[in-house]
Protein backbone atom coordinates (compact mmCIF):
# COMPACT_ATOMS: atom_id res chain seq x y z
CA UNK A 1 315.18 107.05 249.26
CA UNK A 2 316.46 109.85 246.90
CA UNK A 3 313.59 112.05 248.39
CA UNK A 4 315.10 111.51 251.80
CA UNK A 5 318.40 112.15 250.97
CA UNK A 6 317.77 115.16 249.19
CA UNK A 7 315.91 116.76 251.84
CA UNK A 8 318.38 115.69 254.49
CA UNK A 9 320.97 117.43 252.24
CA UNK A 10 319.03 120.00 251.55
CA UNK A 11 319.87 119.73 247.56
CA UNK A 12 318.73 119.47 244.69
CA UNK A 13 319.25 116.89 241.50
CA UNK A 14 321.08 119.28 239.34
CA UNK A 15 320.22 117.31 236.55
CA UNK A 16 320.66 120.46 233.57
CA UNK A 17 324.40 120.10 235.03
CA UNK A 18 325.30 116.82 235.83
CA UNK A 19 322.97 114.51 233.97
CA UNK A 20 320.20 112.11 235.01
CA UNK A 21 320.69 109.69 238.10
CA UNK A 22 319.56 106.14 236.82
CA UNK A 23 319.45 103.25 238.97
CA UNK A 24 320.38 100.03 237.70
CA UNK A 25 319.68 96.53 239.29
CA UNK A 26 322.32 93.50 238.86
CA UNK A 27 323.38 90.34 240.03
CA UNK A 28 325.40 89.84 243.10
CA UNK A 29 328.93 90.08 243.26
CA UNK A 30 331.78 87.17 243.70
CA UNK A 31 331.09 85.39 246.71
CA UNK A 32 327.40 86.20 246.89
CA UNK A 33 327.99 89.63 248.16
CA UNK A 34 325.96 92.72 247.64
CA UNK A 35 327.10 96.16 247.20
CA UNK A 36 326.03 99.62 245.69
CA UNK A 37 328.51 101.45 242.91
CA UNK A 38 328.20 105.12 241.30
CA UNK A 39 329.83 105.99 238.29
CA UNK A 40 329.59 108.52 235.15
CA UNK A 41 328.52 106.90 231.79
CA UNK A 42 327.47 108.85 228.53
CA UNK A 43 323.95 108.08 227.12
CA UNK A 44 322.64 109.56 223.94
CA UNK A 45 325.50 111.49 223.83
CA UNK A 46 324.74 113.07 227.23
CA UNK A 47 326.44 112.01 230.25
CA UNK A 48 324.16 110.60 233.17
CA UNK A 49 324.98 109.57 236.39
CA UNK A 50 324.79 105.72 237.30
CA UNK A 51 324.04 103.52 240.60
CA UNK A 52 324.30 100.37 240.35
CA UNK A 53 322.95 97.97 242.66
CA UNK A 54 324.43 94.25 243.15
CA UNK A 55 322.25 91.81 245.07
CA UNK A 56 319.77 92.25 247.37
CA UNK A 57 317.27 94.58 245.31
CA UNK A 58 314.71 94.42 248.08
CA UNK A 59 317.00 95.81 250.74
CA UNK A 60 319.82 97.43 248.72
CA UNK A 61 323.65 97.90 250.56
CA UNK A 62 324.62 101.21 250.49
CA UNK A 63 322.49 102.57 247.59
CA UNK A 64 322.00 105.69 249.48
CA UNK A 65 325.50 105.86 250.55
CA UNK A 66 325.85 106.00 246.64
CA UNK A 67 323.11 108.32 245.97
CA UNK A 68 325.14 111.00 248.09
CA UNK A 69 327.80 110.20 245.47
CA UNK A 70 325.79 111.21 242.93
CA UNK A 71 324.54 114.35 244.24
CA UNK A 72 327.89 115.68 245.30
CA UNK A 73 330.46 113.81 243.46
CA UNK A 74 334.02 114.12 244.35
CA UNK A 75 337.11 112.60 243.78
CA UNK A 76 338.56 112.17 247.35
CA UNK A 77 336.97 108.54 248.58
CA UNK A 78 337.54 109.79 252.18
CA UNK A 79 334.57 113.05 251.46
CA UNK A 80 332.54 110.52 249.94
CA UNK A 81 332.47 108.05 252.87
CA UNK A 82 331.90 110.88 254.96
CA UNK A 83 328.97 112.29 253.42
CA UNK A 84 327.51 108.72 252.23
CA UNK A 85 327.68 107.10 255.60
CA UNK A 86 325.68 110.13 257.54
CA UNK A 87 322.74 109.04 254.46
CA UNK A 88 322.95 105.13 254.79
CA UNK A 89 323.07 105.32 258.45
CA UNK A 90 319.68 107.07 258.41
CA UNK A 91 317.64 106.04 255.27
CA UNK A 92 319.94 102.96 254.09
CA UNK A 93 320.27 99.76 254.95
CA UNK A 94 321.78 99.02 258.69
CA UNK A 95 323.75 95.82 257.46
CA UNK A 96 325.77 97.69 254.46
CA UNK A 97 329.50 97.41 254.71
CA UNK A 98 330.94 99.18 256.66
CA UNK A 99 328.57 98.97 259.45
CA UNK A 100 327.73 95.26 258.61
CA UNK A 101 324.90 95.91 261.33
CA UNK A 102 326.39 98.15 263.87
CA UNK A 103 327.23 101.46 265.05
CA UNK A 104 330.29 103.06 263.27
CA UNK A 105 331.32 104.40 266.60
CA UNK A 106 330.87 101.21 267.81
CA UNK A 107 333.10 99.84 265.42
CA UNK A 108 335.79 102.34 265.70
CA UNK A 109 336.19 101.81 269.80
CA UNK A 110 336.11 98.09 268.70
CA UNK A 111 339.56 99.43 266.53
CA UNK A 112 340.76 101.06 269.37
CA UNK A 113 340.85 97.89 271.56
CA UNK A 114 342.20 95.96 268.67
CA UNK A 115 345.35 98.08 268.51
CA UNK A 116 344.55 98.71 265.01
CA UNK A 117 342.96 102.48 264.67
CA UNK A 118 344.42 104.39 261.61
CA UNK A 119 345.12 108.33 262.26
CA UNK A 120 342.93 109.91 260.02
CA UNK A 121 346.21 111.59 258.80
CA UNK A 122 347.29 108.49 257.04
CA UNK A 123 344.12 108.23 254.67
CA UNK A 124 345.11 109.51 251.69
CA UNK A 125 343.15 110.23 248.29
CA UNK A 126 344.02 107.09 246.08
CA UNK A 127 342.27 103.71 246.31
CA UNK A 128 345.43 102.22 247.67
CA UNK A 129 345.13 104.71 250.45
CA UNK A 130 341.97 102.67 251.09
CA UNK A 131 342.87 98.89 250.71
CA UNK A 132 341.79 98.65 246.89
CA UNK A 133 343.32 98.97 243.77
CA UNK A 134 341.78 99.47 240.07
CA UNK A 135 341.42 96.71 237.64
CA UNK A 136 339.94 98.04 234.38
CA UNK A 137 338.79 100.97 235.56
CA UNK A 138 337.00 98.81 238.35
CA UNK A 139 337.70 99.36 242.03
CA UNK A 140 338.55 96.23 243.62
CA UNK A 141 339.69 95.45 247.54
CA UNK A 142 343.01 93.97 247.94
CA UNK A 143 342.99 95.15 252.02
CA UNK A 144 340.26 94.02 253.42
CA UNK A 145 341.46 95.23 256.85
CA UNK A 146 342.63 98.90 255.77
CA UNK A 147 339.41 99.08 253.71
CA UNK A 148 336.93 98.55 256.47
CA UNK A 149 339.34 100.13 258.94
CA UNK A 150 338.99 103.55 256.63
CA UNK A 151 335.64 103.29 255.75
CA UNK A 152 334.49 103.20 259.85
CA UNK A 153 336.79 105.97 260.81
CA UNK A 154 335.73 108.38 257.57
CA UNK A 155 331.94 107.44 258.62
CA UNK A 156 332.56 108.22 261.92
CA UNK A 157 334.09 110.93 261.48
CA UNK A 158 331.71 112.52 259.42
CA UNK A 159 328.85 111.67 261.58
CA UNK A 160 330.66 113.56 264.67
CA UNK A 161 331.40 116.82 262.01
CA UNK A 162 328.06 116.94 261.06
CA UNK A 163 326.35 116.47 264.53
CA UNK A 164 329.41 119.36 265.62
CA UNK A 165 329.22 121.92 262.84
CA UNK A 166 326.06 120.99 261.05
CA UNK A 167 324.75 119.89 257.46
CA UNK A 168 325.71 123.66 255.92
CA UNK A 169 329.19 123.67 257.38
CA UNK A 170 329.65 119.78 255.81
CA UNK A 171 328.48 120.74 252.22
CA UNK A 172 330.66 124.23 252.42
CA UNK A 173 333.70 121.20 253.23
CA UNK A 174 332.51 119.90 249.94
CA UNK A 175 332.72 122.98 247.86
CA UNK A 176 335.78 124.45 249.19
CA UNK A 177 337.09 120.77 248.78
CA UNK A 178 337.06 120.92 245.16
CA UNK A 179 339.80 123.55 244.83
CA UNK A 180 341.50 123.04 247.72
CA UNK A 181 342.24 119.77 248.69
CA UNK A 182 340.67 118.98 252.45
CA UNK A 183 340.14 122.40 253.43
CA UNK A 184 339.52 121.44 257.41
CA UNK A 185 340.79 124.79 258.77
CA UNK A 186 338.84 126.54 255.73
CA UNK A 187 335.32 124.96 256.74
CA UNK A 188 335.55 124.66 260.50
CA UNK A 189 338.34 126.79 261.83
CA UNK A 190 340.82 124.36 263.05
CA UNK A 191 342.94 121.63 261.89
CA UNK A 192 342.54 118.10 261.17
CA UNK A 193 344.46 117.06 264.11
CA UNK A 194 342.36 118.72 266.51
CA UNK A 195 339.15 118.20 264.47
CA UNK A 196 339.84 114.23 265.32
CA UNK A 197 340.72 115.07 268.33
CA UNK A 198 337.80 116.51 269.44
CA UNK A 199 335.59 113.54 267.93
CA UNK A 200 337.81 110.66 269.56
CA UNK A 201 337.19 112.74 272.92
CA UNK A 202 333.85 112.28 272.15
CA UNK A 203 333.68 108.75 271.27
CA UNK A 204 335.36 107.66 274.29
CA UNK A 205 333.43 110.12 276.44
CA UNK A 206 329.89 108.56 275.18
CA UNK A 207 330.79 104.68 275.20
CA UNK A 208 332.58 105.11 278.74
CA UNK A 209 329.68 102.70 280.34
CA UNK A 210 328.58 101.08 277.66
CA UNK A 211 331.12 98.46 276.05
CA UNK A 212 328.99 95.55 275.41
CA UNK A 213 328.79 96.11 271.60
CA UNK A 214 332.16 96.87 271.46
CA UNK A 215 333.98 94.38 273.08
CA UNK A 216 331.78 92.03 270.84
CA UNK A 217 333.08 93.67 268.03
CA UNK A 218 336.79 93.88 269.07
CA UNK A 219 337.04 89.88 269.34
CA UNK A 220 335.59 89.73 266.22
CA UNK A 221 338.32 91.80 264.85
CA UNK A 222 340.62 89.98 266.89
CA UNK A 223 339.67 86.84 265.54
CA UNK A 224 339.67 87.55 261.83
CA UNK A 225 339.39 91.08 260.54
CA UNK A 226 338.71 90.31 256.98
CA UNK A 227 335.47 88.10 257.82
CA UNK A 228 334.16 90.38 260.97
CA UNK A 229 332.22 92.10 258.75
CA UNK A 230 330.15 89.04 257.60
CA UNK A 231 330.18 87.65 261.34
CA UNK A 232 328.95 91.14 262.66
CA UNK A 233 326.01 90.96 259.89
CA UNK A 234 324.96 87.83 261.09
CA UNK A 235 324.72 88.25 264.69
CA UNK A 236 322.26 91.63 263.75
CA UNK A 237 320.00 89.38 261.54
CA UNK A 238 319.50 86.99 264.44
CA UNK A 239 318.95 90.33 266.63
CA UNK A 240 316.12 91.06 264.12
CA UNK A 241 314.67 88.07 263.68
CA UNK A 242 314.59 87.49 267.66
């Protein structure tokens, strides 16, 4: 999987600067639920980066969402979703949070017809931007709603820049982004607010006749936005085993 995603980055490891990647393998979290984590740890004095990997070994969630994060870590959660979602979307696994088994554009029409779509405006850089909060230097939700709402959109999102502007145009994002904060007009030559402009024209433009998936996905929402995750994963695991 790190093979894949380094080619469809087109990086490399950069171990001499930023230390090896070791991945570990662990229980599941609370609640039986699996999930991928990347952090910075020092090891014989040298600092290496980690992913670890909760449940679900076989058919990790999100590990290479994760791997992304180690190859271009960054402190702003919304350029990590971007750039991790484009890699678990295409070598990952389908039924990782926040896709739980769908499309992410799916999922953000689905938000749409819910009423509850977030202007990518509003995402800020801190975890409580995002529906969590930090607990021992842990990351833990305490918004289910906001936190699946803003992972979709920044996945989304991302998918449309990079389809747009290309992979080179999305990693120059990432460079420019670490010394100047978001640099959208920097990177692709106009502003955020047109940039999502552009992709929600899109979205609605491409699921104009085809709603099935999303209307599925909006009562879902509708019903209880903090399990539709969980419901959505298990409707496309009795897709695949049909």
């Amino acid at each position: 999987m790190l093979k894949e995603v380094l080619e469809f980055w087109s990086a490399e490891p950069r171990i001499k600067e930023m230390g090896k990647i070791i991945v570990e393998f662990d229980k599941p979290l609370k609640n039986n639920v699996s999930a991928s984590f990347f952090f910075f740890r020092e090891e014989d004095r040298k600092r290496v980066r980690v992913v670890r990997v909760n449940g679900d070994c076989e058919n990790p969630y999100q590990l290479a969402h994760k791997l992304t994060s180690a190859l271009f870590p960054n402190p702003d959660i919304m350029i990590r979703n971007m750039m991790g979602e484009a890699s678990e979307m295409r070598f990952g696994n389908p039924l990782s949070f926040p896709m739980c088994g769908f499309n992410k554009d799916e999922w953000v029409m689905a938000l749409f017809e819910s009423g509850t779509y977030i202007p990518l405006s509003e995402m800020g850089t801190e975890q409580s931007d995002w529906g969590k909060e930090v607990i021992d230097n842990v990351p833990s939700v305490n918004d289910r709603i906001k936190q699946h709402t803003c992972y979709l959109e920044a996945g989304s999102f991302g998918e449309f820049l990079i389809a747009t502007y290309g992979i080179m145009k999305m990693k120059q994002f990432y460079r420019l982004s670490r010394n100047n904060a978001r640099p959208w007009e920097e990177a692709f030559g106009i502003t955020l607010e047109k940039l999502e402009a552009d992709w929600l024209k899109a979205l609605k433009s491409g699921f104009s006749n085809k709603m099935g998936n999303v209307s599925f996905l909006a009562k879902l929402w509708k019903q209880n936005p903090g399990s539709a995750c969980f419901m959505a994963q298990d409707q496309a695991k009795g897709r695949t085993r049909e």
